[in-house]
PDB file of N, CA and C in Angstrom:
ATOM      1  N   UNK A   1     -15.407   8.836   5.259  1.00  0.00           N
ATOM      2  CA  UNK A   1     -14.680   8.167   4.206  1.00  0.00           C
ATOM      3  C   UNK A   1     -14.150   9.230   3.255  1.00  0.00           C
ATOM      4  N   UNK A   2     -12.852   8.771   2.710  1.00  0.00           N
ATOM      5  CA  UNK A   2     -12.288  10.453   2.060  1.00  0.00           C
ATOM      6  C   UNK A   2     -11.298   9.266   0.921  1.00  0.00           C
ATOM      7  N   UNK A   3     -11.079   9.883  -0.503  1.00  0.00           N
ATOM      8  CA  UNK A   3     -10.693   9.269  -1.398  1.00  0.00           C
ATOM      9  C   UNK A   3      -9.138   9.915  -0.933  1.00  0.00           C
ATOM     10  N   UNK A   4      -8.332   8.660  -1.216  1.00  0.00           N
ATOM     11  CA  UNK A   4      -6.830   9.084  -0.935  1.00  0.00           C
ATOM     12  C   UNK A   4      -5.823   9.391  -1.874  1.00  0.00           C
ATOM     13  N   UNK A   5      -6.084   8.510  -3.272  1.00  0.00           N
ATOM     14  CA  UNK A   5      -5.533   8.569  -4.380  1.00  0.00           C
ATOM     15  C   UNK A   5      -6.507   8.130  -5.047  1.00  0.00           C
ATOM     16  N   UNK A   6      -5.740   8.456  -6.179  1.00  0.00           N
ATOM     17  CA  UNK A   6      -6.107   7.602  -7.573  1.00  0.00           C
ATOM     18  C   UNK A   6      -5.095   6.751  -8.595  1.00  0.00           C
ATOM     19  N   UNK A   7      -5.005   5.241  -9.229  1.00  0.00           N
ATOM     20  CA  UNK A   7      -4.007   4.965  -9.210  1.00  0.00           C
ATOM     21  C   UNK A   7      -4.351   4.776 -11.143  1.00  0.00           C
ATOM     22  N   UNK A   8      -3.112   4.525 -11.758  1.00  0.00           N
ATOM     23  CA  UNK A   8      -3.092   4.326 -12.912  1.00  0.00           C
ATOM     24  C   UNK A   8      -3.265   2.569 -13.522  1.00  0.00           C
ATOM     25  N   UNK A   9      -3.384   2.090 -12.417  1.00  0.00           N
ATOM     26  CA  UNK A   9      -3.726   0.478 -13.129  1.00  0.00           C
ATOM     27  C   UNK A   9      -4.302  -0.518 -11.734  1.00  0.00           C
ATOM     28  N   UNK A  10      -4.848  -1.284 -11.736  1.00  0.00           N
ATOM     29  CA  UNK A  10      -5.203  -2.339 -10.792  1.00  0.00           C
ATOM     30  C   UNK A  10      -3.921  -2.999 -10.401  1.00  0.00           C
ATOM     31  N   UNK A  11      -3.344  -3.584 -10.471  1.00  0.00           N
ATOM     32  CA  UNK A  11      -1.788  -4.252  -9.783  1.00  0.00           C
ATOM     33  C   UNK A  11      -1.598  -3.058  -8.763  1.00  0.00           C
ATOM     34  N   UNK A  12      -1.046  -1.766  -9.338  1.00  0.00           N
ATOM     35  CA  UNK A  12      -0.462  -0.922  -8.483  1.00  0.00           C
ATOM     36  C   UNK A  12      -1.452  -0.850  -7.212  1.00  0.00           C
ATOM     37  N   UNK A  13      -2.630  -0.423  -7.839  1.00  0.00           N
ATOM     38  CA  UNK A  13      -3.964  -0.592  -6.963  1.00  0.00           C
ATOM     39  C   UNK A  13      -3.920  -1.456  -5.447  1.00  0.00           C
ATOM     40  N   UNK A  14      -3.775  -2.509  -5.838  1.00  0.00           N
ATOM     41  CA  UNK A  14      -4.136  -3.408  -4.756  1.00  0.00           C
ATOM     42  C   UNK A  14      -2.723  -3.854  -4.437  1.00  0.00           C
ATOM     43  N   UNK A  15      -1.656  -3.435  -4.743  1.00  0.00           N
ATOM     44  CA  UNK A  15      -0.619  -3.715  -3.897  1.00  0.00           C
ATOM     45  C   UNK A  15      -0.597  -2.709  -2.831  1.00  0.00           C
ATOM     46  N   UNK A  16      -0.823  -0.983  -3.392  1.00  0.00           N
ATOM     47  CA  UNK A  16      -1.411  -0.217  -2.349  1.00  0.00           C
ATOM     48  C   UNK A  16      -1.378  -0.539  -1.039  1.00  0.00           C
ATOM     49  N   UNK A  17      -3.249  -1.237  -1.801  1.00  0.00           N
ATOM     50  CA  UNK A  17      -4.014  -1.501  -0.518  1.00  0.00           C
ATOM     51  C   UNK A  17      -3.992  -2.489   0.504  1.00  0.00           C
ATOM     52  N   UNK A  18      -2.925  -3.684  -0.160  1.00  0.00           N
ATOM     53  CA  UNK A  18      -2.234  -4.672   0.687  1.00  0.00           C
ATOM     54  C   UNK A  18      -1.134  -3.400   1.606  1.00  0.00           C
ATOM     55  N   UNK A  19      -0.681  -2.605   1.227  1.00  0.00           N
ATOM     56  CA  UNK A  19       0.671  -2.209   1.911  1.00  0.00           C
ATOM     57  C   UNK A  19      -0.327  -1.361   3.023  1.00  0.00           C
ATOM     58  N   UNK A  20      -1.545  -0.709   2.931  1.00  0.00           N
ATOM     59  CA  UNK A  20      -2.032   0.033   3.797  1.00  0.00           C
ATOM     60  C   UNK A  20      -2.763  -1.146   4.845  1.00  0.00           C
ATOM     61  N   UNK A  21      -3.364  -1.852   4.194  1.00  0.00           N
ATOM     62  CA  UNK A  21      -4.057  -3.280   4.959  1.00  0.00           C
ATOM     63  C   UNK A  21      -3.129  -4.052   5.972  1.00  0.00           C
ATOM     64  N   UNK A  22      -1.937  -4.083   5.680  1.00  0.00           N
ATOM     65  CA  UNK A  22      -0.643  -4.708   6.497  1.00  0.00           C
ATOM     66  C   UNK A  22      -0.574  -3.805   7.585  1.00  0.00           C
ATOM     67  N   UNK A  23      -0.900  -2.526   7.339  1.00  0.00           N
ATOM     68  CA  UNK A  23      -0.061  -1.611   8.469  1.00  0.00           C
ATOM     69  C   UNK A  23      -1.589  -1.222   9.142  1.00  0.00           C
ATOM     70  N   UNK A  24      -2.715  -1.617   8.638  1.00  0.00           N
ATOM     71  CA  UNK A  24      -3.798  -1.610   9.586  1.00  0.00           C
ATOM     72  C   UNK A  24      -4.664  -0.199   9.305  1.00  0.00           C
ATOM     73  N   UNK A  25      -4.396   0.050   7.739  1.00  0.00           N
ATOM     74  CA  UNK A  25      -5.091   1.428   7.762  1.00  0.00           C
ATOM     75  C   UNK A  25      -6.468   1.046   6.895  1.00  0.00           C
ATOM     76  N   UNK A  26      -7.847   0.922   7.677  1.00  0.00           N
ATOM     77  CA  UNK A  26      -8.941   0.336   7.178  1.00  0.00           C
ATOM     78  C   UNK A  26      -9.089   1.318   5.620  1.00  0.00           C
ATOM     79  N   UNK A  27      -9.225   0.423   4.538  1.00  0.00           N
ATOM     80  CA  UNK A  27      -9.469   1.414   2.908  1.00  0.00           C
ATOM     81  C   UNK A  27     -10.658   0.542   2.160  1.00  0.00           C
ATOM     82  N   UNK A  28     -10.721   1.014   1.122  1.00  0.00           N
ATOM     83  CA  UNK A  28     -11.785   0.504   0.150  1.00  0.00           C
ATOM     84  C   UNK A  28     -10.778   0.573  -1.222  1.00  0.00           C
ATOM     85  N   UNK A  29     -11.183  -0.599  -2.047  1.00  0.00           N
ATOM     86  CA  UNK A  29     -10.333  -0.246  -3.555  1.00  0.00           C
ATOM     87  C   UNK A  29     -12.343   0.074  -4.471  1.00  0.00           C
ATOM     88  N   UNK A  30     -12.094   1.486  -5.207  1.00  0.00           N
ATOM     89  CA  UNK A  30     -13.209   1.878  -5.961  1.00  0.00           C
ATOM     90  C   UNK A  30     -12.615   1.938  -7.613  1.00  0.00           C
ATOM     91  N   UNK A  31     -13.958   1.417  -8.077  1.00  0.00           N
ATOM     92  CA  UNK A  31     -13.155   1.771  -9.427  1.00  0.00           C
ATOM     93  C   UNK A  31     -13.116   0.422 -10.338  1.00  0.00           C
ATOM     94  N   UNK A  32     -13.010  -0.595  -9.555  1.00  0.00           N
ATOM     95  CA  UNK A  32     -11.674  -1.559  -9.854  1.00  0.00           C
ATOM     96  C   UNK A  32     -12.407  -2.194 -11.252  1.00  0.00           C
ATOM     97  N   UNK A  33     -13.261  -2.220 -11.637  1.00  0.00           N
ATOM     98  CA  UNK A  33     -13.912  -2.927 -12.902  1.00  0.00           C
ATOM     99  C   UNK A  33     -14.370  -1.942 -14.094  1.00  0.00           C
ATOM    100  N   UNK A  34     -13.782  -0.214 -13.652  1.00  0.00           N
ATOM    101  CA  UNK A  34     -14.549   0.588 -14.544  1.00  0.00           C
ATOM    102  C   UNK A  34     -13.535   0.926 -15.862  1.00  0.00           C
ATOM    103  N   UNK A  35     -12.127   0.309 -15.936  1.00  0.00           N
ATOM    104  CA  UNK A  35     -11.429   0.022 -17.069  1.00  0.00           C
ATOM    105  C   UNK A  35     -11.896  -0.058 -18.488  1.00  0.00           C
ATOM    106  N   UNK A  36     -13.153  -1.181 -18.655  1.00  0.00           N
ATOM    107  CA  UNK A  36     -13.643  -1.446 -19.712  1.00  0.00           C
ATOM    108  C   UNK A  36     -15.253  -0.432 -19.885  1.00  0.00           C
ATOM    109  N   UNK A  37     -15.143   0.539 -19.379  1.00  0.00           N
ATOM    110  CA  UNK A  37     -15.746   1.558 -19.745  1.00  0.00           C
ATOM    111  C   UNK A  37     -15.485   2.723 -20.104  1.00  0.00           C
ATOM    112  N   UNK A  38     -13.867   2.984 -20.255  1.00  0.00           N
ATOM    113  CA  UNK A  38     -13.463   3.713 -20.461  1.00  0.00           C
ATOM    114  C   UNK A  38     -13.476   3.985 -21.908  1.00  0.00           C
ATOM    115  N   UNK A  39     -14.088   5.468 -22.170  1.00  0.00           N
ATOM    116  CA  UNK A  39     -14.484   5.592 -23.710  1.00  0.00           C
ATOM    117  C   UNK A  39     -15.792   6.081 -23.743  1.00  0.00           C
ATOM    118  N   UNK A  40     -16.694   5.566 -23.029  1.00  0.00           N
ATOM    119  CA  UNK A  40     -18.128   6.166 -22.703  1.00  0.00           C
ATOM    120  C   UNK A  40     -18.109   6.450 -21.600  1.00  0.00           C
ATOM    121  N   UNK A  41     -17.121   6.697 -20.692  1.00  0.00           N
ATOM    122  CA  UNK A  41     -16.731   7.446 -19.165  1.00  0.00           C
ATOM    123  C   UNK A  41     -15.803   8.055 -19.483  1.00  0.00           C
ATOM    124  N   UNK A  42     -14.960   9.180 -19.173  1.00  0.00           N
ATOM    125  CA  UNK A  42     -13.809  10.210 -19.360  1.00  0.00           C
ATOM    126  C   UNK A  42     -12.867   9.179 -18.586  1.00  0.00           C
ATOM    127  N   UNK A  43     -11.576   8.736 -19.208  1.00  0.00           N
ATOM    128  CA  UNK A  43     -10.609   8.222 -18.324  1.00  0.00           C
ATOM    129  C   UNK A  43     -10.234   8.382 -17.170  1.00  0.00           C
ATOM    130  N   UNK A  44      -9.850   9.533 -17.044  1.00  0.00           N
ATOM    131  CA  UNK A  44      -9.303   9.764 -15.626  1.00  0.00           C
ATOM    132  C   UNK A  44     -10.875   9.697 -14.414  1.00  0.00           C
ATOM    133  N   UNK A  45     -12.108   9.149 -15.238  1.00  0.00           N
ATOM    134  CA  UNK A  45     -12.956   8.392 -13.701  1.00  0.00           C
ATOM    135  C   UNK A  45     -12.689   7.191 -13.910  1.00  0.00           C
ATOM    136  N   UNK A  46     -12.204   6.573 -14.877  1.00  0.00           N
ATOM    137  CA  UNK A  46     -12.313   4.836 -14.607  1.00  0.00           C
ATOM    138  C   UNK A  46     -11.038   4.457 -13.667  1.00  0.00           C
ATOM    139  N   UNK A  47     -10.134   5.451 -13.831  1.00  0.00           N
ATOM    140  CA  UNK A  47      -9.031   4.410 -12.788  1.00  0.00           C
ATOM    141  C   UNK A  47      -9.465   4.145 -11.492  1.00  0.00           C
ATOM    142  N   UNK A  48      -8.881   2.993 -10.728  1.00  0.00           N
ATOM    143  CA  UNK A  48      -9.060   2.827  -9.643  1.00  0.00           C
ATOM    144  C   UNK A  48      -8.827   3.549  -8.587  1.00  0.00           C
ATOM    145  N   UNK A  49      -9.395   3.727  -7.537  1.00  0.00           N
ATOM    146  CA  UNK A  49      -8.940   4.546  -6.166  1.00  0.00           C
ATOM    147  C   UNK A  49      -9.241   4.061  -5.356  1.00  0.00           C
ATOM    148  N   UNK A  50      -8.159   4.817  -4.416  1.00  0.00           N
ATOM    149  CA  UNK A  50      -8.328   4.154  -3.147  1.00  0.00           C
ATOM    150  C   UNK A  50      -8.918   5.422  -2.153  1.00  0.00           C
ATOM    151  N   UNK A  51      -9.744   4.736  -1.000  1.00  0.00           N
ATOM    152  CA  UNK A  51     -10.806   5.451  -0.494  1.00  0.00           C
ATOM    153  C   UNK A  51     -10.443   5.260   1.022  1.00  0.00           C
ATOM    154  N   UNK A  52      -9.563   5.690   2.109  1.00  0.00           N
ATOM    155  CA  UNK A  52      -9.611   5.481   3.200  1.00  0.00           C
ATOM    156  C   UNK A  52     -11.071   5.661   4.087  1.00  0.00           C
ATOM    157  N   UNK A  53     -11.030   4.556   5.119  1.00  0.00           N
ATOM    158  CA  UNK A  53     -12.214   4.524   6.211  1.00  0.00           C
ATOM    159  C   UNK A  53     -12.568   5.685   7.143  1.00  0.00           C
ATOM    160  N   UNK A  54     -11.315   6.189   7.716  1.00  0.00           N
ATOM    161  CA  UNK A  54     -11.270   7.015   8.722  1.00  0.00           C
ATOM    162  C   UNK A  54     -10.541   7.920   8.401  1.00  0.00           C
ATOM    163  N   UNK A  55     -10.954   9.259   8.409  1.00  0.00           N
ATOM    164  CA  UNK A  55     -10.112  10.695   7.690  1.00  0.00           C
ATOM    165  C   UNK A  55      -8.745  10.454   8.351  1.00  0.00           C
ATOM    166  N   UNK A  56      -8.946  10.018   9.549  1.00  0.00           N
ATOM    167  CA  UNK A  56      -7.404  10.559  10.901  1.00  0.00           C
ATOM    168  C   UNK A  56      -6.183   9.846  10.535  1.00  0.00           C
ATOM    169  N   UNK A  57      -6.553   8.663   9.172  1.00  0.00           N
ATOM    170  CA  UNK A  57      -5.851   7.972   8.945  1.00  0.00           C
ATOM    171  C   UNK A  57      -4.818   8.018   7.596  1.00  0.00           C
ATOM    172  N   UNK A  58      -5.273   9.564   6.803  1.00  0.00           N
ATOM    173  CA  UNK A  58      -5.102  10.394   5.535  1.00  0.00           C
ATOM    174  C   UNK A  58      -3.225  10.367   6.312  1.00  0.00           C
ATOM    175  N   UNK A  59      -2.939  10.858   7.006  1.00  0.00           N
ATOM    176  CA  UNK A  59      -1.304  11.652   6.702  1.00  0.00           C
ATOM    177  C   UNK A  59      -0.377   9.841   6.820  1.00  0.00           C
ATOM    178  N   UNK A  60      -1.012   9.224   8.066  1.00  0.00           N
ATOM    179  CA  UNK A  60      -0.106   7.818   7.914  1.00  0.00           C
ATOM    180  C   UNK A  60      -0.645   7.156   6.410  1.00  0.00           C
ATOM    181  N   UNK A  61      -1.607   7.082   5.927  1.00  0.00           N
ATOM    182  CA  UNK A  61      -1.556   5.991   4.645  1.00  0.00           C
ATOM    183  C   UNK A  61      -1.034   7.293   3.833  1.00  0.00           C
ATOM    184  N   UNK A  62      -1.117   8.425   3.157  1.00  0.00           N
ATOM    185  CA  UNK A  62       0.223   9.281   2.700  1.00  0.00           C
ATOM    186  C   UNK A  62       1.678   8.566   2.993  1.00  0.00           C
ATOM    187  N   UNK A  63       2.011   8.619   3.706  1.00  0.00           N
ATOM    188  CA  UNK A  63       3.816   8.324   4.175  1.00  0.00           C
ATOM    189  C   UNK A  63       3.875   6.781   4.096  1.00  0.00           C
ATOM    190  N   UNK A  64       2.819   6.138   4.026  1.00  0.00           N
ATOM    191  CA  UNK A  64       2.772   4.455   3.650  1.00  0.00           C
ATOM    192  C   UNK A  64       3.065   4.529   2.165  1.00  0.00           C
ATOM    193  N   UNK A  65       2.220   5.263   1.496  1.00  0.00           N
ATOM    194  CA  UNK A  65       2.329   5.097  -0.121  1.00  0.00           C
ATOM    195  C   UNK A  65       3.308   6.080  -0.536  1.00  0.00           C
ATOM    196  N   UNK A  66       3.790   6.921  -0.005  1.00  0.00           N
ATOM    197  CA  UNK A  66       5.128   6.956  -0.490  1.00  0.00           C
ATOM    198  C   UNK A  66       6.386   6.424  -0.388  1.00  0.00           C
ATOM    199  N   UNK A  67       6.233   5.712   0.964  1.00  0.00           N
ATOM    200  CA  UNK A  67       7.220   4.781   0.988  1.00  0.00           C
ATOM    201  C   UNK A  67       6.898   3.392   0.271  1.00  0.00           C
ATOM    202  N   UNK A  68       5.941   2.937  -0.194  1.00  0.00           N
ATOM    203  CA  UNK A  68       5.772   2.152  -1.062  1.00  0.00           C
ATOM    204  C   UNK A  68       5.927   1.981  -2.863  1.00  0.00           C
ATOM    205  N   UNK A  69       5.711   3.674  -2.906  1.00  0.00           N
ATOM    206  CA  UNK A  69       6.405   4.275  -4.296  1.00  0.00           C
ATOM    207  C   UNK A  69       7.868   4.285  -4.839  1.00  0.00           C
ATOM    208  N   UNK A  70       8.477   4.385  -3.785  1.00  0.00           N
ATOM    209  CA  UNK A  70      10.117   4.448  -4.009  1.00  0.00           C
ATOM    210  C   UNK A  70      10.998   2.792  -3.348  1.00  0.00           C
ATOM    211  N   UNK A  71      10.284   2.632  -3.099  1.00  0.00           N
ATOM    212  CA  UNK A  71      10.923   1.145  -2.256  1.00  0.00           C
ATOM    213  C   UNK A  71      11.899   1.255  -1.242  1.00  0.00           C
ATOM    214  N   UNK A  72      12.457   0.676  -1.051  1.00  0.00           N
ATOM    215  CA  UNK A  72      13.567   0.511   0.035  1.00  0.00           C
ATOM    216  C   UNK A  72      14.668   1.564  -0.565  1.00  0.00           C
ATOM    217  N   UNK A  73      15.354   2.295   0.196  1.00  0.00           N
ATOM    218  CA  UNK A  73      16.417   3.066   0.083  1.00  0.00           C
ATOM    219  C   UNK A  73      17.629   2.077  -0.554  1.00  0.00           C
ATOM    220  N   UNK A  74      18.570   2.602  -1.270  1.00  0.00           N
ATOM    221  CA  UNK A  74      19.652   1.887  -1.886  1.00  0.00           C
ATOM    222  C   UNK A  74      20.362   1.629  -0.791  1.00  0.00           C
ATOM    223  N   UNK A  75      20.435   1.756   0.022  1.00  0.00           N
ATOM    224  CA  UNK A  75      21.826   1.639   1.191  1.00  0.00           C
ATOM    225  C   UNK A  75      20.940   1.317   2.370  1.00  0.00           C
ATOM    226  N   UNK A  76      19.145   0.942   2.277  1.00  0.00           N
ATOM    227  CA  UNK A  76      18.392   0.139   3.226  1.00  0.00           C
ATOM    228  C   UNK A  76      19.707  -0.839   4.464  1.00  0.00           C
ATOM    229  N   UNK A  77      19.250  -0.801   5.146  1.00  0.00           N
ATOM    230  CA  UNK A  77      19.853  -2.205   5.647  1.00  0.00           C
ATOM    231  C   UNK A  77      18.562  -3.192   6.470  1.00  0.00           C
ATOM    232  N   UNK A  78      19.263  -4.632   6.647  1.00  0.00           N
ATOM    233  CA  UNK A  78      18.370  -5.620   6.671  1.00  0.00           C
ATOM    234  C   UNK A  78      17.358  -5.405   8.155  1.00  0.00           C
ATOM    235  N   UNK A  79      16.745  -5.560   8.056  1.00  0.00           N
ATOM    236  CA  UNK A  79      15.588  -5.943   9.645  1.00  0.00           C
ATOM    237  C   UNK A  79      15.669  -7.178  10.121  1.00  0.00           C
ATOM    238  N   UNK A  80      15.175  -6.939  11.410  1.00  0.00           N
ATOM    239  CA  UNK A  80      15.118  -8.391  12.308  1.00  0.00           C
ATOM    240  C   UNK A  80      13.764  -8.699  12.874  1.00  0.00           C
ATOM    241  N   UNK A  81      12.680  -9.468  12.436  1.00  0.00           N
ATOM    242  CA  UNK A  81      11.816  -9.748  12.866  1.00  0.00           C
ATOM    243  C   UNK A  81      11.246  -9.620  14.489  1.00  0.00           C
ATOM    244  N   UNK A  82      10.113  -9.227  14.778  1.00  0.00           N
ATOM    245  CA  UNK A  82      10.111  -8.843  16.099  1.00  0.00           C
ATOM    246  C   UNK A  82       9.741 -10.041  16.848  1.00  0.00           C
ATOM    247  N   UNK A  83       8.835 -11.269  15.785  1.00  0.00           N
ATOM    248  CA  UNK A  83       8.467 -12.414  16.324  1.00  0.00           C
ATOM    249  C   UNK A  83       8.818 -13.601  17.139  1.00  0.00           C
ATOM    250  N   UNK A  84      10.120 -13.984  15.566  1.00  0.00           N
ATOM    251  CA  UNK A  84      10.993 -14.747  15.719  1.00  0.00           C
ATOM    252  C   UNK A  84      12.311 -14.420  15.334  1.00  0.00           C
ATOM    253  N   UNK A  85      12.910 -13.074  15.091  1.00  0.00           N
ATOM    254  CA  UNK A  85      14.251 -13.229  15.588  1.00  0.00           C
ATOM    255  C   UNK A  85      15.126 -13.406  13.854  1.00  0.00           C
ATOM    256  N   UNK A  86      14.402 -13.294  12.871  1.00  0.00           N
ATOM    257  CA  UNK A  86      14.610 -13.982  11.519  1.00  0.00           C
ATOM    258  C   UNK A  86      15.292 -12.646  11.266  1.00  0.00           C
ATOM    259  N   UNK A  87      16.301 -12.870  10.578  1.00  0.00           N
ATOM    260  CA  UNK A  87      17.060 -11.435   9.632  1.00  0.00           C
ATOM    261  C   UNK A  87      16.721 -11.737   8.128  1.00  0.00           C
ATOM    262  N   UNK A  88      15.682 -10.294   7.886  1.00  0.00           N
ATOM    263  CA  UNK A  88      15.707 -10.085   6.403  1.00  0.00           C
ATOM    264  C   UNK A  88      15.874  -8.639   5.474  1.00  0.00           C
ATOM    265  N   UNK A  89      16.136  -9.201   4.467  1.00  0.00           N
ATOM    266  CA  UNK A  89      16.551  -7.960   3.632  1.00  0.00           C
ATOM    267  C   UNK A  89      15.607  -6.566   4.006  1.00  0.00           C
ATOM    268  N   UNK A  90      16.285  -6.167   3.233  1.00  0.00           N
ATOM    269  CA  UNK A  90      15.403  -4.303   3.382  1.00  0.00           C
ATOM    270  C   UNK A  90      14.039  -4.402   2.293  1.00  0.00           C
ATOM    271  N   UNK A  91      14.246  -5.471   1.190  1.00  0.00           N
ATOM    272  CA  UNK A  91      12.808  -4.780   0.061  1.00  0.00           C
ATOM    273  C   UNK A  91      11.865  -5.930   1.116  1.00  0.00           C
ATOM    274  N   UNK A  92      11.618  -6.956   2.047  1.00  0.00           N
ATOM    275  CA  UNK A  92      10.364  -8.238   2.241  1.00  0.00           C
ATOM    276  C   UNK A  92      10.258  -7.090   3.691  1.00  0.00           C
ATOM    277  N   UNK A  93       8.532  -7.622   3.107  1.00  0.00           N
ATOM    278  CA  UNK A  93       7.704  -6.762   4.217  1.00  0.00           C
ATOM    279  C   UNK A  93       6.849  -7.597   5.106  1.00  0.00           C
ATOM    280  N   UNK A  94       7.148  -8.714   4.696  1.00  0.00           N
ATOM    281  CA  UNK A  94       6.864  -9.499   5.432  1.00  0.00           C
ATOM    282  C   UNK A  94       7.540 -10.910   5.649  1.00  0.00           C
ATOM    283  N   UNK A  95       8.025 -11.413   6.882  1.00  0.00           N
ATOM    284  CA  UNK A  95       9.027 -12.713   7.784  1.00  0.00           C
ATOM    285  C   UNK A  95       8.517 -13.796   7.017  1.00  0.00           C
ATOM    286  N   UNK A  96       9.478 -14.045   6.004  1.00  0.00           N
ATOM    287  CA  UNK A  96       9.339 -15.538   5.732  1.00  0.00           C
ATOM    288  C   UNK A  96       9.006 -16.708   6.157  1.00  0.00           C
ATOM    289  N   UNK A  97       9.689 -16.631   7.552  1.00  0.00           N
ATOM    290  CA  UNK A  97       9.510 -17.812   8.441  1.00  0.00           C
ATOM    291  C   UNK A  97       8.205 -17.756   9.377  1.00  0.00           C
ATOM    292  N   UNK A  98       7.832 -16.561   9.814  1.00  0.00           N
ATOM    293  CA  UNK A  98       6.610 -16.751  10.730  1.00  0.00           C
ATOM    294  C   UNK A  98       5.339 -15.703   9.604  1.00  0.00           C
ATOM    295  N   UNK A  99       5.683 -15.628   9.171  1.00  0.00           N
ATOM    296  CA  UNK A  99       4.790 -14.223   8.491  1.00  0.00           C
ATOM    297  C   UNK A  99       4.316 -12.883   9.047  1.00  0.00           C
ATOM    298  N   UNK A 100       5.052 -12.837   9.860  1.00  0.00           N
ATOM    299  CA  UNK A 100       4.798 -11.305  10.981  1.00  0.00           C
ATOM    300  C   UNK A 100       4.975 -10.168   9.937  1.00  0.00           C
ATOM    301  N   UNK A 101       4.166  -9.501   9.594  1.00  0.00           N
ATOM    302  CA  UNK A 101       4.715  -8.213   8.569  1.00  0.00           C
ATOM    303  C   UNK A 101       5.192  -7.142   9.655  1.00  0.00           C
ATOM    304  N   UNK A 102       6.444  -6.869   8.842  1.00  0.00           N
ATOM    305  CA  UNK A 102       7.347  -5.603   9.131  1.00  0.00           C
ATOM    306  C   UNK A 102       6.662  -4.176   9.844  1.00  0.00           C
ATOM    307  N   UNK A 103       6.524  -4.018  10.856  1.00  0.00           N
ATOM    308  CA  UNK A 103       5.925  -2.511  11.084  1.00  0.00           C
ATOM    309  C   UNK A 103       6.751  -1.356   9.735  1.00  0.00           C
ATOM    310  N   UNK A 104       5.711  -1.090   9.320  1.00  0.00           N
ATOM    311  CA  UNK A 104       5.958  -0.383   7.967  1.00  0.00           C
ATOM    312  C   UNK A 104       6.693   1.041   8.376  1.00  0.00           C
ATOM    313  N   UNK A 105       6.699   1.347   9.783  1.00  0.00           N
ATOM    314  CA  UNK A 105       7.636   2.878  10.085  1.00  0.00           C
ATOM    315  C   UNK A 105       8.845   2.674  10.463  1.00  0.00           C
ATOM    316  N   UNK A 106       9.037   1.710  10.884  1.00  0.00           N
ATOM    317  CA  UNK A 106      10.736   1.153  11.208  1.00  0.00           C
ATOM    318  C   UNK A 106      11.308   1.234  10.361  1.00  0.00           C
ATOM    319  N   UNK A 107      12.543   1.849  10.491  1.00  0.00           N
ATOM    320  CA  UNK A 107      13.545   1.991   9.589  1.00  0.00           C
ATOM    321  C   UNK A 107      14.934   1.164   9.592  1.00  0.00           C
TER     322      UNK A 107
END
């Protein structure tokens, strides 16, 4: 188990770990309640982090969370579901219609 980041708020946190959880990269969220101790803990330990399962899995959840940092490219274009065939925009990561999430390396 190897800490991957550290994030500046819970939202960012666990959208993260939804975006690594979608693409199948086993993690842990740590941290997540130590906010209101901050003051009798040094800040920068209370934020949350995220803690991957399996080291081998450090460079793909890297290139997950940076592509989750910047969002979709301005000039993205739309995807086509692999399930059912559904065309959607470049920012949904996951098929409206069937809920198949987007393989997160397709471009």
């Amino acid at each position: 188990m190897k800490r991957l980041t550290r994030i500046p708020n819970l939202i960012t946190a666990q959208h993260w770990m939804n975006v690594l959880a979608t693409a199948g990269v086993p993690c842990e969220l740590h941290n997540r309640y130590l906010s209101g101790a901050m003051g009798e803990i040094p800040a920068d330990q209370c934020a949350p982090e995220i803690w991957i399962v399996d080291d081998r899995d450090e460079a793909l959840a890297l290139r997950l969370l940076e592509r989750a940092k910047n969002g979709p490219d301005a000039n993205a274009r739309p995807w086509r579901c692999k399930h059912c065939g559904e065309s959607l925009e470049a920012q949904f990561t996951v098929c409206w219609n069937c809920q198949t999430a987007r393989d997160p390396l397709d471009d």
